[in-house]
C-alpha atoms as a PDB file:
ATOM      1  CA  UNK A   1      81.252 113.160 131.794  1.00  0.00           C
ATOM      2  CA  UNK A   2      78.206 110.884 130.055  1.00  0.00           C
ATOM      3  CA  UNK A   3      76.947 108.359 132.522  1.00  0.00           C
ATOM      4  CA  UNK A   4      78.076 104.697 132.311  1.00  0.00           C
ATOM      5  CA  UNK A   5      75.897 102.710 130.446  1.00  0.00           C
ATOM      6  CA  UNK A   6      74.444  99.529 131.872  1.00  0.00           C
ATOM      7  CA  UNK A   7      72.642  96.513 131.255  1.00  0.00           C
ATOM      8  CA  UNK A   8      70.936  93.862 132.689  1.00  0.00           C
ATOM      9  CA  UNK A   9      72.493  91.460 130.244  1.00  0.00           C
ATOM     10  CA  UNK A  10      76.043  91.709 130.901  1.00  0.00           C
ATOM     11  CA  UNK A  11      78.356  88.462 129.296  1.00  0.00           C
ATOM     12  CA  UNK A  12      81.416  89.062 131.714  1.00  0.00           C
ATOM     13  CA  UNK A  13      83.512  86.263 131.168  1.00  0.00           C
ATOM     14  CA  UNK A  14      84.036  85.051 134.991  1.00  0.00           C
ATOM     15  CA  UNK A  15      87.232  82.822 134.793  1.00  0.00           C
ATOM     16  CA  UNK A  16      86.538  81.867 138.892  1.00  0.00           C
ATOM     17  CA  UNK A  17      82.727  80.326 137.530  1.00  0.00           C
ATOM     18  CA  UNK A  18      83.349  76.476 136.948  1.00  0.00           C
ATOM     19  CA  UNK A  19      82.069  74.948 133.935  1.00  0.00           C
ATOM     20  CA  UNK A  20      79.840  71.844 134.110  1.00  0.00           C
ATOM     21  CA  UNK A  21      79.739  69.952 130.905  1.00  0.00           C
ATOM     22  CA  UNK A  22      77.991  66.753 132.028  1.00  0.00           C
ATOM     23  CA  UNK A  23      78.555  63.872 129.978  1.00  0.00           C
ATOM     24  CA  UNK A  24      81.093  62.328 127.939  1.00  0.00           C
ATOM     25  CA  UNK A  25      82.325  65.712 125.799  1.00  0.00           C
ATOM     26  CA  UNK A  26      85.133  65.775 122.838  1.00  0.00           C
ATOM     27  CA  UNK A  27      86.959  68.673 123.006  1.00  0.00           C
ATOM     28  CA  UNK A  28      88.461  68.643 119.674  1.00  0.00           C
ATOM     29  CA  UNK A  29      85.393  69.610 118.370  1.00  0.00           C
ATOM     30  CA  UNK A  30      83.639  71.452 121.162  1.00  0.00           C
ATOM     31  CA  UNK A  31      80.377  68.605 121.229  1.00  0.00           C
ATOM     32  CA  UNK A  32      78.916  66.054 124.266  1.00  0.00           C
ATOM     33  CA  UNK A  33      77.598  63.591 123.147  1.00  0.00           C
ATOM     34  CA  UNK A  34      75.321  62.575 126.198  1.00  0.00           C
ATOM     35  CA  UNK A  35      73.877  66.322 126.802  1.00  0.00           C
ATOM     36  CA  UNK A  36      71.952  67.269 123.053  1.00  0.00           C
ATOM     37  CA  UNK A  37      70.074  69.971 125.066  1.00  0.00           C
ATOM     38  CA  UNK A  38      73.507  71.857 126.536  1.00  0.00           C
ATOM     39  CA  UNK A  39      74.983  74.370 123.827  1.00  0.00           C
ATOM     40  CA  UNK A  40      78.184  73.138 122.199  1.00  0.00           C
ATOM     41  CA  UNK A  41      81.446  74.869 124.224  1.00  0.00           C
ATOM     42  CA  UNK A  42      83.087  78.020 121.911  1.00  0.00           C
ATOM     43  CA  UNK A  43      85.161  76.909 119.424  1.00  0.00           C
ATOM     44  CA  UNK A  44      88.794  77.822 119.907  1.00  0.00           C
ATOM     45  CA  UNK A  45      90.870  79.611 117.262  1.00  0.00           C
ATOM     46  CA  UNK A  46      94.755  78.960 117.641  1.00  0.00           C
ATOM     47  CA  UNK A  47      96.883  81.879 115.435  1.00  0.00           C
ATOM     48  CA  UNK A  48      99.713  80.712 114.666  1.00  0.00           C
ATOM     49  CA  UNK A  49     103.198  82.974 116.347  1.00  0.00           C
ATOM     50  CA  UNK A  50     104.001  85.813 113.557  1.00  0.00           C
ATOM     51  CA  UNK A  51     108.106  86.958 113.277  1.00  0.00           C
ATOM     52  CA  UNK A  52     108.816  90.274 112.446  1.00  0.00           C
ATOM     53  CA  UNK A  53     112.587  90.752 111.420  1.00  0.00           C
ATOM     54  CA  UNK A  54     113.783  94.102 111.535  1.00  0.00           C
ATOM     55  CA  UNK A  55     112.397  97.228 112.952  1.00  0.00           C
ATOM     56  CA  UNK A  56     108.356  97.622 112.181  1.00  0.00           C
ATOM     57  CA  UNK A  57     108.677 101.006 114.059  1.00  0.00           C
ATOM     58  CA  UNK A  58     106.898 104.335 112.455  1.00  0.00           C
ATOM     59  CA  UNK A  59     110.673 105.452 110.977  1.00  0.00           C
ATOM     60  CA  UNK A  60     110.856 102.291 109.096  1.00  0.00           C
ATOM     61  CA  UNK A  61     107.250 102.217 108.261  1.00  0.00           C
ATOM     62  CA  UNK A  62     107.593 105.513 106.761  1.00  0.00           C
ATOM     63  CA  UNK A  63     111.053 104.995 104.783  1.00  0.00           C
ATOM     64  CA  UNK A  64     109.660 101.932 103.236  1.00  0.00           C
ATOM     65  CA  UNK A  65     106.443 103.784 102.044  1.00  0.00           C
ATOM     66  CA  UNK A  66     108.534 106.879 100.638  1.00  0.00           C
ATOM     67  CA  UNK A  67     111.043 104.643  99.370  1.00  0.00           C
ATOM     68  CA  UNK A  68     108.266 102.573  97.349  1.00  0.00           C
ATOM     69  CA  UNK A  69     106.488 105.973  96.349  1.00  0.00           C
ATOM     70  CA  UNK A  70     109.827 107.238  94.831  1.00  0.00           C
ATOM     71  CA  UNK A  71     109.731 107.989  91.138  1.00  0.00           C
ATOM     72  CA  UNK A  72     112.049 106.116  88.780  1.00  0.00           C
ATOM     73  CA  UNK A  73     114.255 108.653  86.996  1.00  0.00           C
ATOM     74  CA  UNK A  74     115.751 106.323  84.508  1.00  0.00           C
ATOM     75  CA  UNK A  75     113.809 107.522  81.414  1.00  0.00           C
ATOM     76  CA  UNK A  76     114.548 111.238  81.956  1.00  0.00           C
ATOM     77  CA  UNK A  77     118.325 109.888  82.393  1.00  0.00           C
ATOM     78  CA  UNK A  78     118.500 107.971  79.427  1.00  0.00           C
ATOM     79  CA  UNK A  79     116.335 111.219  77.669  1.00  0.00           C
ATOM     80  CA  UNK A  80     119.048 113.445  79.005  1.00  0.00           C
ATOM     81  CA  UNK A  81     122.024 111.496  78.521  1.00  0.00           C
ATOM     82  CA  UNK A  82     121.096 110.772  74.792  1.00  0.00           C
ATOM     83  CA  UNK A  83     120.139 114.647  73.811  1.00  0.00           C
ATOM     84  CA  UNK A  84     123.461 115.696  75.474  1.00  0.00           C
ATOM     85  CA  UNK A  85     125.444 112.970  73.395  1.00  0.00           C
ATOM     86  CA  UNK A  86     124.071 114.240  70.568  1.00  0.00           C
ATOM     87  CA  UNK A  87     124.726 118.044  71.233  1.00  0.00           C
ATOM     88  CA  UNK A  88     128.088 117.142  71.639  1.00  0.00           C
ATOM     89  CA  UNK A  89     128.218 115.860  68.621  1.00  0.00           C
ATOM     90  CA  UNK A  90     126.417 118.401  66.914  1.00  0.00           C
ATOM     91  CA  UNK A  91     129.663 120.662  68.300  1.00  0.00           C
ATOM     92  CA  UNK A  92     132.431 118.577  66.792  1.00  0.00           C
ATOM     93  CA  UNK A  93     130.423 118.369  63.917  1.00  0.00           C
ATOM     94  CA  UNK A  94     129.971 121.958  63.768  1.00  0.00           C
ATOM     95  CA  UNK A  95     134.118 122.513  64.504  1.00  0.00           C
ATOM     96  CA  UNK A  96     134.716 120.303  61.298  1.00  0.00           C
ATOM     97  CA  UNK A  97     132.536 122.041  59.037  1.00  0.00           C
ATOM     98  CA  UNK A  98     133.517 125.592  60.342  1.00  0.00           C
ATOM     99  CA  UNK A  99     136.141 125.805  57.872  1.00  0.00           C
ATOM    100  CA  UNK A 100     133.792 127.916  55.699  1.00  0.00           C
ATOM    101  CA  UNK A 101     131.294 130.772  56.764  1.00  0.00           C
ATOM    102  CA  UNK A 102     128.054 129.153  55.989  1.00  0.00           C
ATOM    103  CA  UNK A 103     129.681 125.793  57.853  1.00  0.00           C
ATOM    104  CA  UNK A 104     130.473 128.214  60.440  1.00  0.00           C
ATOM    105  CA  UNK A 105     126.601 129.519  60.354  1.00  0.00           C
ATOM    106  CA  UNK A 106     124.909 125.883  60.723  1.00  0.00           C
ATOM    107  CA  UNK A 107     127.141 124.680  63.012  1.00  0.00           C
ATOM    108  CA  UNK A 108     126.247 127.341  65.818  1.00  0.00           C
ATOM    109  CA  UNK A 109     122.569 127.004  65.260  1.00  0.00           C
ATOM    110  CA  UNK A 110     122.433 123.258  65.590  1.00  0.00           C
ATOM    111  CA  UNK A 111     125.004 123.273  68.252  1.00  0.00           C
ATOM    112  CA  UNK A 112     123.185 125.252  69.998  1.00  0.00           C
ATOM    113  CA  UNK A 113     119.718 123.958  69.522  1.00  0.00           C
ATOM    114  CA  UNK A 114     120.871 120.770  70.749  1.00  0.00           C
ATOM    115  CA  UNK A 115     122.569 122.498  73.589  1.00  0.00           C
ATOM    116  CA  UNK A 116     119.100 123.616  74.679  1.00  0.00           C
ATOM    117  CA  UNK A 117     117.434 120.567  74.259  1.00  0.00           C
ATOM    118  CA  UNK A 118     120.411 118.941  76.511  1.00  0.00           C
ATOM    119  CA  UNK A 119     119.889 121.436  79.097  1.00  0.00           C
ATOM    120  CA  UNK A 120     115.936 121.126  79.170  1.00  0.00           C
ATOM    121  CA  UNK A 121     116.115 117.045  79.518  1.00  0.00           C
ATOM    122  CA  UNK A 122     118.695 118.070  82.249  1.00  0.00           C
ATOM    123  CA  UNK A 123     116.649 120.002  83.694  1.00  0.00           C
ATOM    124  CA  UNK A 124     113.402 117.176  83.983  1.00  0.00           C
ATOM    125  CA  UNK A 125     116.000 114.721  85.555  1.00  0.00           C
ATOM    126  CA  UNK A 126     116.977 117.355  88.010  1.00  0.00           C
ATOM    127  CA  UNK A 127     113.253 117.439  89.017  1.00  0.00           C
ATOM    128  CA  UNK A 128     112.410 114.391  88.690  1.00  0.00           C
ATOM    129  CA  UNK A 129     115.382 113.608  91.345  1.00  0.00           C
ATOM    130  CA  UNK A 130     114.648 116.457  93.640  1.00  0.00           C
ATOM    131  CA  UNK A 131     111.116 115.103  94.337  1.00  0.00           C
END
């Protein structure tokens, strides 16, 4: 273990040491008038009393951190929800014109393009949530 350092100089605050201020002195702003050569008592700092409500433990430190650091999802739900109305639809679309075989054709391409579209924005909200 290092040794303790030491000085000659040491400015222990001694609360047993009485304090002779000599003169006429205003403490509401730390001056005496009738000593100019004494040095002007400390002034004094009052904090005013701070409420906490509710718990400022770690837990609840952390929650509210993670819960401000949470990503909003809303534009990969309105993406997804959007595609997906469309895809469907693309499919009742495609059931009306499947009456003939080239109806039938373009139907199940676009139905299912937009299918895979749907399930790709699905997929990025997933994520997004899962984060």
């Amino acid at each position: 273990m290092p040794a303790p350092i030491s000085s000659n100089n040491s400015s222990v605050y001694d609360p047993s040491t009485p304090v002779s201020r000599g003169g006429d002195c205003d403490p509401s702003n730390a001056t005496c008038s009738s000593a100019p050569s004494q040095q002007a008592a400390s002034p004094s700092v009052t904090i005013p009393e701070v409420h906490i409500d509710g718990d400022a433990g770690k837990q609840e430190l952390i929650k509210r951190l993670e819960a401000r650091n949470t990503p909003s999802c809303a534009t990969e739900a309105k993406n997804a929800g959007l595609t997906c109305a469309l895809s469907g639809a693309t499919a009742l679309g495609g059931v009306v014109a499947s009456t003939c075989p080239l109806g039938f054709v373009a139907g199940f391409l676009i139905t299912t393009t937009t299918s895979a579209f749907c399930g790709k924005d699905l997929r990025a909200l997933y994520d997004c949530e899962t984060q």
